[in-house]
Structures are given as structure tokens and as C-alpha cells.
Protein backbone atom coordinates (compact mmCIF):
# COMPACT_ATOMS: atom_id res chain seq x y z
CA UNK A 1 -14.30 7.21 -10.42
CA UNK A 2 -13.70 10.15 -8.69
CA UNK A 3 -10.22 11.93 -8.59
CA UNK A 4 -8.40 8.31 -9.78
CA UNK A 5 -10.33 6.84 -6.58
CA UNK A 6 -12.77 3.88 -7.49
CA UNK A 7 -15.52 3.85 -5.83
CA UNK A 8 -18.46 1.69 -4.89
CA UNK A 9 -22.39 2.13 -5.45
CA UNK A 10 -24.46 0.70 -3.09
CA UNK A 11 -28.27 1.70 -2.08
CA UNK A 12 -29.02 2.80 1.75
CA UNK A 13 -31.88 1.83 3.54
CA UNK A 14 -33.78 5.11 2.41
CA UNK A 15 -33.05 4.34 -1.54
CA UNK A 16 -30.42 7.12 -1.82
CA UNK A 17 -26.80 6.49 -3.39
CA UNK A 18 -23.78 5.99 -0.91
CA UNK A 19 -20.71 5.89 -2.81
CA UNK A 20 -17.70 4.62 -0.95
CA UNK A 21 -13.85 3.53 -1.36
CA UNK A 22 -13.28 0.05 -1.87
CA UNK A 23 -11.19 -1.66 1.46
CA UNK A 24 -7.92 -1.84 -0.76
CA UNK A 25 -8.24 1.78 -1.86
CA UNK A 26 -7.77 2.99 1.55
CA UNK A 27 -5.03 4.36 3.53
CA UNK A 28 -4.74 1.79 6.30
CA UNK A 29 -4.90 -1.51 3.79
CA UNK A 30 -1.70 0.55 1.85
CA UNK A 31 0.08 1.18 4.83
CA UNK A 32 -0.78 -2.70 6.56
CA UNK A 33 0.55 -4.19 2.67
CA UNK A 34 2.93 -1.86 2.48
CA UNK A 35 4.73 -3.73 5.85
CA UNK A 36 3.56 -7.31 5.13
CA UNK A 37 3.81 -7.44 1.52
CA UNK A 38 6.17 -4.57 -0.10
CA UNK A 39 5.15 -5.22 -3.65
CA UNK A 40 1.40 -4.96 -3.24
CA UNK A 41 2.00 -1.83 -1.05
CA UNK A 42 4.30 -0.28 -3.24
CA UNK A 43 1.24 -1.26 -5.92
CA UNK A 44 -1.74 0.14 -4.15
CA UNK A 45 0.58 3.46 -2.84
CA UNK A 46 1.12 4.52 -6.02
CA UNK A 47 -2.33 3.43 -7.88
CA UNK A 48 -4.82 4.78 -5.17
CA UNK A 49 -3.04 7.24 -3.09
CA UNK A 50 -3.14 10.97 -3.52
CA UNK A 51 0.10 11.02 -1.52
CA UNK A 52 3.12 13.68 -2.45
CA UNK A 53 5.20 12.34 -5.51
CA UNK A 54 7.89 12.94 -3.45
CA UNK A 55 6.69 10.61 -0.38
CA UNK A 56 5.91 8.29 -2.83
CA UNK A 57 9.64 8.04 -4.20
CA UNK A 58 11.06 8.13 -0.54
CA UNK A 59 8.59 5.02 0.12
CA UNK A 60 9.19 3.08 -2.42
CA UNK A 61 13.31 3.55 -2.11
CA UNK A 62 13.60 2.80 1.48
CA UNK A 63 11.02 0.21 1.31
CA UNK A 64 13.33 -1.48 -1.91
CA UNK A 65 16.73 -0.71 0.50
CA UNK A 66 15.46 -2.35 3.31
CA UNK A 67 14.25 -5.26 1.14
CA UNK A 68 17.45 -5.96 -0.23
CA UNK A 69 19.08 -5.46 3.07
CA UNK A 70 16.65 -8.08 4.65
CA UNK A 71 17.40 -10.67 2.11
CA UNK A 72 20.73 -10.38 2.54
CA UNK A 73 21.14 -10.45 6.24
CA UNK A 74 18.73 -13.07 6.68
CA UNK A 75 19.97 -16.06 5.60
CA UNK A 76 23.39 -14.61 7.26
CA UNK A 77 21.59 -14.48 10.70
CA UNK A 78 19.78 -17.77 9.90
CA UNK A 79 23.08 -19.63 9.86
CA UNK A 80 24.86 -17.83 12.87
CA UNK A 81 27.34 -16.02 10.71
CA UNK A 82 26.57 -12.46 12.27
């Protein structure tokens, strides 16, 4: 591990070491769970990303706000009520 980042071995075609990031340690599979599937984003933000503290907080808030708020209003717009 480098800097809290795992990483993967594998051998190129000349024999030499290529360490890499593994798919789920990478910016765009935080950001693409982060939209379909909060608590796995939330998970892999604040795990594997060298993001502010700060921008982590603000994340996680208004991703928990708008969670609640979606619950809420959804079954509300399901039946017609709004």
C-alpha cells in the first residue's frame, strides 16, 4: 500500500513490476457509487480517497439530506399526493 491506496502487482510483458489501483479505488467508480448506491460511495469516498476532510463531510451530509428527502417524497409522489 502506498499512501492508504491498495494497489495491485502484476508483471508486464518485459518482466518489470506495474503496480496499479484496483477499479474500486478509483475516482470515477466513487463518484458512479456514490450516485447509484450512496452507502458504498459514501464507503469507498472516505476509505480510498485523498479528498479534503472537508469535501468529504459536505458529501456525505448532502448525500444523507437528499437521501432522506428522497424517501420521503417518493412514496408521496408515488401515490399522487404532491
Amino acid at each position: 500500500m502506498s499512501n492508504g491506496m491498495p494497489l495491485i502487482r502484476r508483471l508486464s510483458r518485459r518482466g518489470d513490476d506495474i503496480w496499479r489501483e484496483p477499479w474500486y479505488a478509483r475516482s470515477w467508480a466513487t463518484l458512479i457509487a456514490m450516485y447509484a448506491f450512496f452507502p458504498l460511495g459514501v464507503y469507498l469516498m472516505w476509505r480510498y480517497r485523498p479528498w479534503p476532510r472537508w469535501l468529504k463531510w459536505l458529501s456525505t451530509i448532502l448525500g444523507s439530506v437528499a437521501s432522506v428527502i428522497g424517501a420521503i417524497i417518493g412514496p408521496l409522489i408515488a401515490r399522487r399526493i404532491l
